[in-house]
Protein backbone atom coordinates (compact mmCIF):
# COMPACT_ATOMS: atom_id res chain seq x y z
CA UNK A 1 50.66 51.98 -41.55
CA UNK A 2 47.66 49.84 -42.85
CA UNK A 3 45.56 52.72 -42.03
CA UNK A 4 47.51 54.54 -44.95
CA UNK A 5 47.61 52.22 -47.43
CA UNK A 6 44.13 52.14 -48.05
CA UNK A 7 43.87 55.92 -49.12
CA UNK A 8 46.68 55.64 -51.06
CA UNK A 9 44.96 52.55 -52.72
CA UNK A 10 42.29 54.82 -53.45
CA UNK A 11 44.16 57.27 -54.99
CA UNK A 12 47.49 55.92 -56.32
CA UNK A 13 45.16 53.05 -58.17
CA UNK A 14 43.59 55.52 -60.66
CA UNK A 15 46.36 57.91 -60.79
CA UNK A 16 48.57 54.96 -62.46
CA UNK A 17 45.42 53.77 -64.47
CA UNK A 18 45.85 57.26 -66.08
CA UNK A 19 49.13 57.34 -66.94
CA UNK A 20 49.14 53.60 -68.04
CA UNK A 21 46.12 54.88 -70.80
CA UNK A 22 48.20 57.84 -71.34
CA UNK A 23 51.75 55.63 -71.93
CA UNK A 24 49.56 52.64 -74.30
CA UNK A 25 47.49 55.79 -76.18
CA UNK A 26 50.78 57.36 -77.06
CA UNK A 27 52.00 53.77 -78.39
CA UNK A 28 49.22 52.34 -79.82
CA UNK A 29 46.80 55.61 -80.74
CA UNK A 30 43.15 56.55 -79.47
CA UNK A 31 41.33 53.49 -81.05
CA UNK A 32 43.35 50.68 -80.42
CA UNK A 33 43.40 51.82 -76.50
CA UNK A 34 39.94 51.76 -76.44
CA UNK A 35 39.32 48.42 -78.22
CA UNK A 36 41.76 46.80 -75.58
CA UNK A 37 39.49 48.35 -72.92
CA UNK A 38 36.16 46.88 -74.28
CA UNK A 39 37.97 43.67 -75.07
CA UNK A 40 39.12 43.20 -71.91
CA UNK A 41 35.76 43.75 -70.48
CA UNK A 42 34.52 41.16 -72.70
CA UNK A 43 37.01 38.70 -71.81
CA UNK A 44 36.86 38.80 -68.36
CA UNK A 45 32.80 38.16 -68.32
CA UNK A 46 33.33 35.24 -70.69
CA UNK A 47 36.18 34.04 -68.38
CA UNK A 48 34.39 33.99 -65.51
CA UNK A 49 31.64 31.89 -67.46
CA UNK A 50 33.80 29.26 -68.62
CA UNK A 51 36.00 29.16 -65.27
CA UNK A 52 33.44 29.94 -63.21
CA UNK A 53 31.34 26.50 -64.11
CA UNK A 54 34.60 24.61 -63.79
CA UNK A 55 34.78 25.54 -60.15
CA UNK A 56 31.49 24.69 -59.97
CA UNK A 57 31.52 21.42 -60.94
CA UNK A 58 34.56 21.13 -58.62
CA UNK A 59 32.92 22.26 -55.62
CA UNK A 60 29.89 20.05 -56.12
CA UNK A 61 32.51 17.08 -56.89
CA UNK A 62 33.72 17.68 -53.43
CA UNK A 63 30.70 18.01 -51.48
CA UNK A 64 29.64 14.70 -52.93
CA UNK A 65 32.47 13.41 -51.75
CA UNK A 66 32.18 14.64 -48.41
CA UNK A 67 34.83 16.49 -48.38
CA UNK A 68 34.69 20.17 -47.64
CA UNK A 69 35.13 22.38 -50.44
CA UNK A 70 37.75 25.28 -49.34
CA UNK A 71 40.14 25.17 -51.92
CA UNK A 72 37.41 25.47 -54.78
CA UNK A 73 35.73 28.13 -53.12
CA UNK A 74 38.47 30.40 -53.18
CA UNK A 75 39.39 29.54 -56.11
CA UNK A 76 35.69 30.67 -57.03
CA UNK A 77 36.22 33.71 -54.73
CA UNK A 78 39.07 34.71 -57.02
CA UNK A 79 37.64 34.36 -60.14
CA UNK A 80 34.64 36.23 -59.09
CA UNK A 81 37.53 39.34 -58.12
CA UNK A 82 39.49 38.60 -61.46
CA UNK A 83 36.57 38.85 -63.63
CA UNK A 84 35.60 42.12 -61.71
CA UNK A 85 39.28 43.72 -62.27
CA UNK A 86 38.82 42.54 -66.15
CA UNK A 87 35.94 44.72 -66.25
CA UNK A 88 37.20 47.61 -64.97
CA UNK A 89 38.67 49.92 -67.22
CA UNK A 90 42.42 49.77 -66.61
CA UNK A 91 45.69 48.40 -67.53
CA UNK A 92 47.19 47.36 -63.98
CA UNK A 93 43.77 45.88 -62.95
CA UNK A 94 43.32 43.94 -66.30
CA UNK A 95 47.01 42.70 -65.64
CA UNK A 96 46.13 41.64 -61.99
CA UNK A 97 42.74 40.04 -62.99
CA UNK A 98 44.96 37.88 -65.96
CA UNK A 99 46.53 36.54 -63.10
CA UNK A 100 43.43 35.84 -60.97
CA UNK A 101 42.61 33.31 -64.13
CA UNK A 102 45.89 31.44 -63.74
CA UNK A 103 45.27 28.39 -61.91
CA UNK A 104 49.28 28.43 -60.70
CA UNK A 105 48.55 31.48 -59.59
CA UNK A 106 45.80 30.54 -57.79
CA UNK A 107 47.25 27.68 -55.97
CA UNK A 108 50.30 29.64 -54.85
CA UNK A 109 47.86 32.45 -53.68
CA UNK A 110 46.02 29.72 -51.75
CA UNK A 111 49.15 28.23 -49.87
CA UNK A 112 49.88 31.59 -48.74
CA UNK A 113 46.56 31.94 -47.17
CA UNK A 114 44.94 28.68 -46.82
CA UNK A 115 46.56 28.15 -43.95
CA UNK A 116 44.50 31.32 -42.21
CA UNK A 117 41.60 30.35 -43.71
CA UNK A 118 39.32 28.15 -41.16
CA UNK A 119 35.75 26.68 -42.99
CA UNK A 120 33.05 25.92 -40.53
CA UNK A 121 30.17 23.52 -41.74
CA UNK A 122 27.34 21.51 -40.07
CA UNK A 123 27.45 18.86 -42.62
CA UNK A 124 28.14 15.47 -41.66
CA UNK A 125 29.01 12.52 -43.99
CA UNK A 126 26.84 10.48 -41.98
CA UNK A 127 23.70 12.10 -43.30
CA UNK A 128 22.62 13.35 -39.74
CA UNK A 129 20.79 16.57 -39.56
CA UNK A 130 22.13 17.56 -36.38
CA UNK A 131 25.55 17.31 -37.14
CA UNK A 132 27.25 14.97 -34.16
CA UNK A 133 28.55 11.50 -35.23
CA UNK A 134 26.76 9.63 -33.03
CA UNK A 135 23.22 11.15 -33.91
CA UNK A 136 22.73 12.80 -30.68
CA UNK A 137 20.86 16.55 -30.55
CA UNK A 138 22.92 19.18 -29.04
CA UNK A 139 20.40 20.68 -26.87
CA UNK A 140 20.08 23.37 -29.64
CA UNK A 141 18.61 21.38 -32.57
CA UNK A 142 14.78 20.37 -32.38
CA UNK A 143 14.31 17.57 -35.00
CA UNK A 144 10.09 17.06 -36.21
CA UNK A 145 9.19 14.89 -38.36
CA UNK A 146 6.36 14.95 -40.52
CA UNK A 147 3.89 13.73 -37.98
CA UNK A 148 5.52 16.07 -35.38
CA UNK A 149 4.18 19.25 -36.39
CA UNK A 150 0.71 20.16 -37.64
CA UNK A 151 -0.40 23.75 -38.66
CA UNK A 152 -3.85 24.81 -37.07
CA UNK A 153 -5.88 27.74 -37.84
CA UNK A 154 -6.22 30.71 -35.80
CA UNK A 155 -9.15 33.01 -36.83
CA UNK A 156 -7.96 35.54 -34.71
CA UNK A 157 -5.02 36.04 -36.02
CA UNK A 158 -4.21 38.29 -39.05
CA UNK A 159 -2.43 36.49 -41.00
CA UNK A 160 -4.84 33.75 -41.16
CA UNK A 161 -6.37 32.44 -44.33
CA UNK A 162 -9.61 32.23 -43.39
CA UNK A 163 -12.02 34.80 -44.45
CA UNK A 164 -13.10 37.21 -41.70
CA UNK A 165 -16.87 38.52 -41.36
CA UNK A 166 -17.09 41.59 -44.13
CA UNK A 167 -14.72 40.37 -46.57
């Protein structure tokens, strides 16, 4: 089955684009239709400013906190896809992408998945680079410090930065 549903995706999706611009041209005329397209276009990139910085600001929030941000990323994720179906031309995907902007919407879309939805992270409140609580390397981290690691010239080599004889 989910091997089927993708080519009718493909071609059911602009099939009922079609006959939604043939169903709101008949109602509304040519021009109007048109001006709802472009509109909507121009909404959704202006949307996805204004929401877009919000999430933002609430993923950085988070991160300072120490938390880790998995909520406000999809969040982000959708907006990002709702601004996209706002710029496609299209009644149905305008209509979905509307309800990519509703925070509700979002939420309820995020119970249904955030429980599937495993973030991985190396950061550690503790400030440690390597990640473990108790400051430890893992065997797979090598930590330098500044005085650790010098650079030193190979003349040899070609990407050296030394002039060679007959440049």
């Amino acid at each position: 089955m989910p091997r089927l549903l993708l080519p009718l995706l493909f071609l059911g999706l602009p099939l009922a684009e079609i006959a939604g611009f043939v169903v709101v041209g008949q109602w509304l005329g040519l021009w109007p239709t048109l001006a709802l397209v472009i509109l909507s276009g121009i909404a959704g990139t202006m949307l996805l400013r204004i929401q877009g910085l919000d999430v933002l600001r609430q993923i950085n929030a988070e991160g300072r906190a120490g938390r880790v941000p998995g909520e406000a990323i999809v969040h982000g994720a959708l907006i990002v896809f709702g601004s996209i179906l706002l710029v496609l031309p299209g009644f149905l995907t305008d209509i979905a992408g509307i309800l990519l902007f509703i925070p509700a919407f979002r939420r309820l879309i995020w119970r249904l998945i955030g429980e599937r939805v495993v973030v991985r992270t190396s950061y550690s409140p503790r400030g440690n680079r390597n990640g473990r609580p108790d400051g430890r390397t893992t065997g797979r981290t090598l930590d330098l410090d500044t005085d650790d690691y010098r650079r030193q010239p190979n003349p040899d080599s070609p990407w050296s930065d030394r002039p060679r004889d007959g440049e």
